[in-house]
C-alpha atoms as a PDB file:
ATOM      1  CA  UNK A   1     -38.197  13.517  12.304  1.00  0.00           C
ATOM      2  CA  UNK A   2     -36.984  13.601  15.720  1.00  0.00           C
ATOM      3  CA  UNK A   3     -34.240  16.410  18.077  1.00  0.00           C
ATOM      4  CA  UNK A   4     -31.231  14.670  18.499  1.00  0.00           C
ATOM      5  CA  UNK A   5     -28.426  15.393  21.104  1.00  0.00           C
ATOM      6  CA  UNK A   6     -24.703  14.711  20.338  1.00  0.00           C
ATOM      7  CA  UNK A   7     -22.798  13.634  23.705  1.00  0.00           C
ATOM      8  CA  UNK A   8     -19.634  12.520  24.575  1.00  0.00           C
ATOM      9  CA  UNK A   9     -18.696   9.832  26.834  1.00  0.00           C
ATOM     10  CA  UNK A  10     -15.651   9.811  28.213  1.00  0.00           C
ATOM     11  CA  UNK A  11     -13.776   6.573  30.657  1.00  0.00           C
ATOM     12  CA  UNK A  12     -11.302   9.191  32.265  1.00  0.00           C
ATOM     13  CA  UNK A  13      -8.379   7.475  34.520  1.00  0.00           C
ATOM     14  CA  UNK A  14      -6.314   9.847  36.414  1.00  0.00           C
ATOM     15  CA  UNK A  15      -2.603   8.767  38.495  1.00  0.00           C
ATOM     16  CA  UNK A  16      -3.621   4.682  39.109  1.00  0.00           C
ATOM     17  CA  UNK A  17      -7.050   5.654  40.653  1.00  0.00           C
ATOM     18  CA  UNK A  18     -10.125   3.897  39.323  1.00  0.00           C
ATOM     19  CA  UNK A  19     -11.410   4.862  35.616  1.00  0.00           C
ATOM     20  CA  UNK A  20     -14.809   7.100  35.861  1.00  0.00           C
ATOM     21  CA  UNK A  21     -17.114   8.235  33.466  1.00  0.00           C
ATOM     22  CA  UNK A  22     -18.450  11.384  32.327  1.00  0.00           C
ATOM     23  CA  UNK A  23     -21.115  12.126  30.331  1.00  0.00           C
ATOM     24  CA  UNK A  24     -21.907  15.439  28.370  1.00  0.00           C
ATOM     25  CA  UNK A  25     -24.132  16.833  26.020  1.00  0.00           C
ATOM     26  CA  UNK A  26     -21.442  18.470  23.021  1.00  0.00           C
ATOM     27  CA  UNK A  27     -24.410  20.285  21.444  1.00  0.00           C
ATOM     28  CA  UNK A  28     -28.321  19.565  20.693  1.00  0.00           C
ATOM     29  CA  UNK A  29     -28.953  19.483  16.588  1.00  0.00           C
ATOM     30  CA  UNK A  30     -31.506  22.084  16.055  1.00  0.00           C
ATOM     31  CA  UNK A  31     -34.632  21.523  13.872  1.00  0.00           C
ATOM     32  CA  UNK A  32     -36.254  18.282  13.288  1.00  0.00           C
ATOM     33  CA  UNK A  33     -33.757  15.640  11.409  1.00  0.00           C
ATOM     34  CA  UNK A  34     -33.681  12.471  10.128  1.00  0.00           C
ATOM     35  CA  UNK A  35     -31.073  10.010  11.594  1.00  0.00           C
ATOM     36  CA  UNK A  36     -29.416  10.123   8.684  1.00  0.00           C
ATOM     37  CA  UNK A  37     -29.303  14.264   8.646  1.00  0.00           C
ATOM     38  CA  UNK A  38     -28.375  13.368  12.045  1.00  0.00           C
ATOM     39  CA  UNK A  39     -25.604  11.386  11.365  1.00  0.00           C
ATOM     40  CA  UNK A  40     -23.409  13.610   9.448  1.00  0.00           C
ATOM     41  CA  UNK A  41     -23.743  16.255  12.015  1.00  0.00           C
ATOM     42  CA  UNK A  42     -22.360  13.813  14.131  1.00  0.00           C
ATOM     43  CA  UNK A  43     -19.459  13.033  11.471  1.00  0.00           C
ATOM     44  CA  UNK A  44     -18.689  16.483  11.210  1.00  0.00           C
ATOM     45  CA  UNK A  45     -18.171  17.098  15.289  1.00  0.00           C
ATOM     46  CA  UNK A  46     -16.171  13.748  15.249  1.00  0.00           C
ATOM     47  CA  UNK A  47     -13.557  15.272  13.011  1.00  0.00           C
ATOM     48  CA  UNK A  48     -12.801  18.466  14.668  1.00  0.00           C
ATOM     49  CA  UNK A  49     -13.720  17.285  18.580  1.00  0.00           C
ATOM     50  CA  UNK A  50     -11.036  16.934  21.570  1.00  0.00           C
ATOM     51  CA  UNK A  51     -12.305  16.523  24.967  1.00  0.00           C
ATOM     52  CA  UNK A  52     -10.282  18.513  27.640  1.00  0.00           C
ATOM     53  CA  UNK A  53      -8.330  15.591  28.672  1.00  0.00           C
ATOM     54  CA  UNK A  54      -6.782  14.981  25.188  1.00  0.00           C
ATOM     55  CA  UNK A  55      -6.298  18.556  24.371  1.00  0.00           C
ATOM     56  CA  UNK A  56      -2.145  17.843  25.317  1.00  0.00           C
ATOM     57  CA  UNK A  57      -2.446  14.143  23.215  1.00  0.00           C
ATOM     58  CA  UNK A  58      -2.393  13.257  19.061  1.00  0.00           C
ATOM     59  CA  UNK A  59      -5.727  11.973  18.373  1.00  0.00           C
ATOM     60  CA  UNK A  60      -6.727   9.550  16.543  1.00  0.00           C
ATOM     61  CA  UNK A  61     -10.548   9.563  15.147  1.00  0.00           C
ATOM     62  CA  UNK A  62     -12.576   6.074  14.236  1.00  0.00           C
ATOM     63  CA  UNK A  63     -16.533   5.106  13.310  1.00  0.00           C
ATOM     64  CA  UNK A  64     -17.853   2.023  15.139  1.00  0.00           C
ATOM     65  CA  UNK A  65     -20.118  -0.031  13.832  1.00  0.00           C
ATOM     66  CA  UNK A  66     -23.122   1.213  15.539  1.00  0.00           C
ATOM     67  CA  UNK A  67     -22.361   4.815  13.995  1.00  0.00           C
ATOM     68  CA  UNK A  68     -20.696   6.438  16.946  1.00  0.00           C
ATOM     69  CA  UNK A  69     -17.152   7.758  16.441  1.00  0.00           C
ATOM     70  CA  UNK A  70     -14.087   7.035  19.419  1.00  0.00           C
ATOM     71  CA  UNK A  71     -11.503   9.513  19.826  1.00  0.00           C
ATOM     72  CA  UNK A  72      -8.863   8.134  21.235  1.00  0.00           C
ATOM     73  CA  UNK A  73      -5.030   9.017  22.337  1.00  0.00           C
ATOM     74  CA  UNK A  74      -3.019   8.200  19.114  1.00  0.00           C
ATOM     75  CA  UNK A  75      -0.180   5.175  19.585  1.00  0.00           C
ATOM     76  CA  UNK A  76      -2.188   4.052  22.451  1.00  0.00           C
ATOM     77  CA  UNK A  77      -0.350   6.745  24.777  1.00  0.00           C
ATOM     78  CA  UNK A  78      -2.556   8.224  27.746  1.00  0.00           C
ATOM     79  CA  UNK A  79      -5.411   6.813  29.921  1.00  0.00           C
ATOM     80  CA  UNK A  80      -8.353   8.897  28.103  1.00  0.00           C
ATOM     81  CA  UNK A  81     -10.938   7.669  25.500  1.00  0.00           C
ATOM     82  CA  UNK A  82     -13.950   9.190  24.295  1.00  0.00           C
ATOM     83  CA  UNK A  83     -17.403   7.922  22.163  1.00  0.00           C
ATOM     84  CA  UNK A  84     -19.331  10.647  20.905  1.00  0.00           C
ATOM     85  CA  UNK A  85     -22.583   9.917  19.466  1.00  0.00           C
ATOM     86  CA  UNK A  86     -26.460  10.642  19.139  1.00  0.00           C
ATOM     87  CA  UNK A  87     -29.359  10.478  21.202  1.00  0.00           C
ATOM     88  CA  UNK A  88     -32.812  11.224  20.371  1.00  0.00           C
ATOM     89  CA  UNK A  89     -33.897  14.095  22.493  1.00  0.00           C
ATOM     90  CA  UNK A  90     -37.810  12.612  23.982  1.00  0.00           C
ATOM     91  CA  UNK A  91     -38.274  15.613  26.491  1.00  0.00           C
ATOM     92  CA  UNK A  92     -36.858  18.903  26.649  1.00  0.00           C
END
């Protein structure tokens, strides 16, 4: 069983300037879970999460194939998209 951290990265562009990325820890799983435990904690934050630069946008929410979900502006509209998924914690 391992600590697992559920982040968000997010490819922000802002007025025509070059796209950056930001990086951010959402919130650490407490107690020792499988990946699998792990998982649906991660499911369950990917329904209900907007990052601040889609608060103002319709989301849409999707599952990749390597388990991470994308939150992205719905109809395409904005310049914002965001992968949340897990990490396995290795040092506090």
């Amino acid at each position: 069983m391992s600590t697992w951290l559920i982040i968000a990265e997010e490819l922000v562009t802002v007025d025509g300037a070059p796209s950056h990325r930001q990086v951010r820890v959402v919130r650490p799983l407490n107690g020792n879970k499988t990946r699998e435990e792990a998982l649906v904690e991660l499911h369950k934050e990917a329904k209900n999460y907007t990052s601040d630069s889609l608060k103002r946008a319709s989301t849409v929410v999707g599952r990749d194939s390597d388990g991470s979900f994308w939150v992205l502006p719905k109809n395409g509209n904005g310049h914002t998209s965001c992968n949340l998924r897990l990490i396995e914690q290795i040092r506090p």
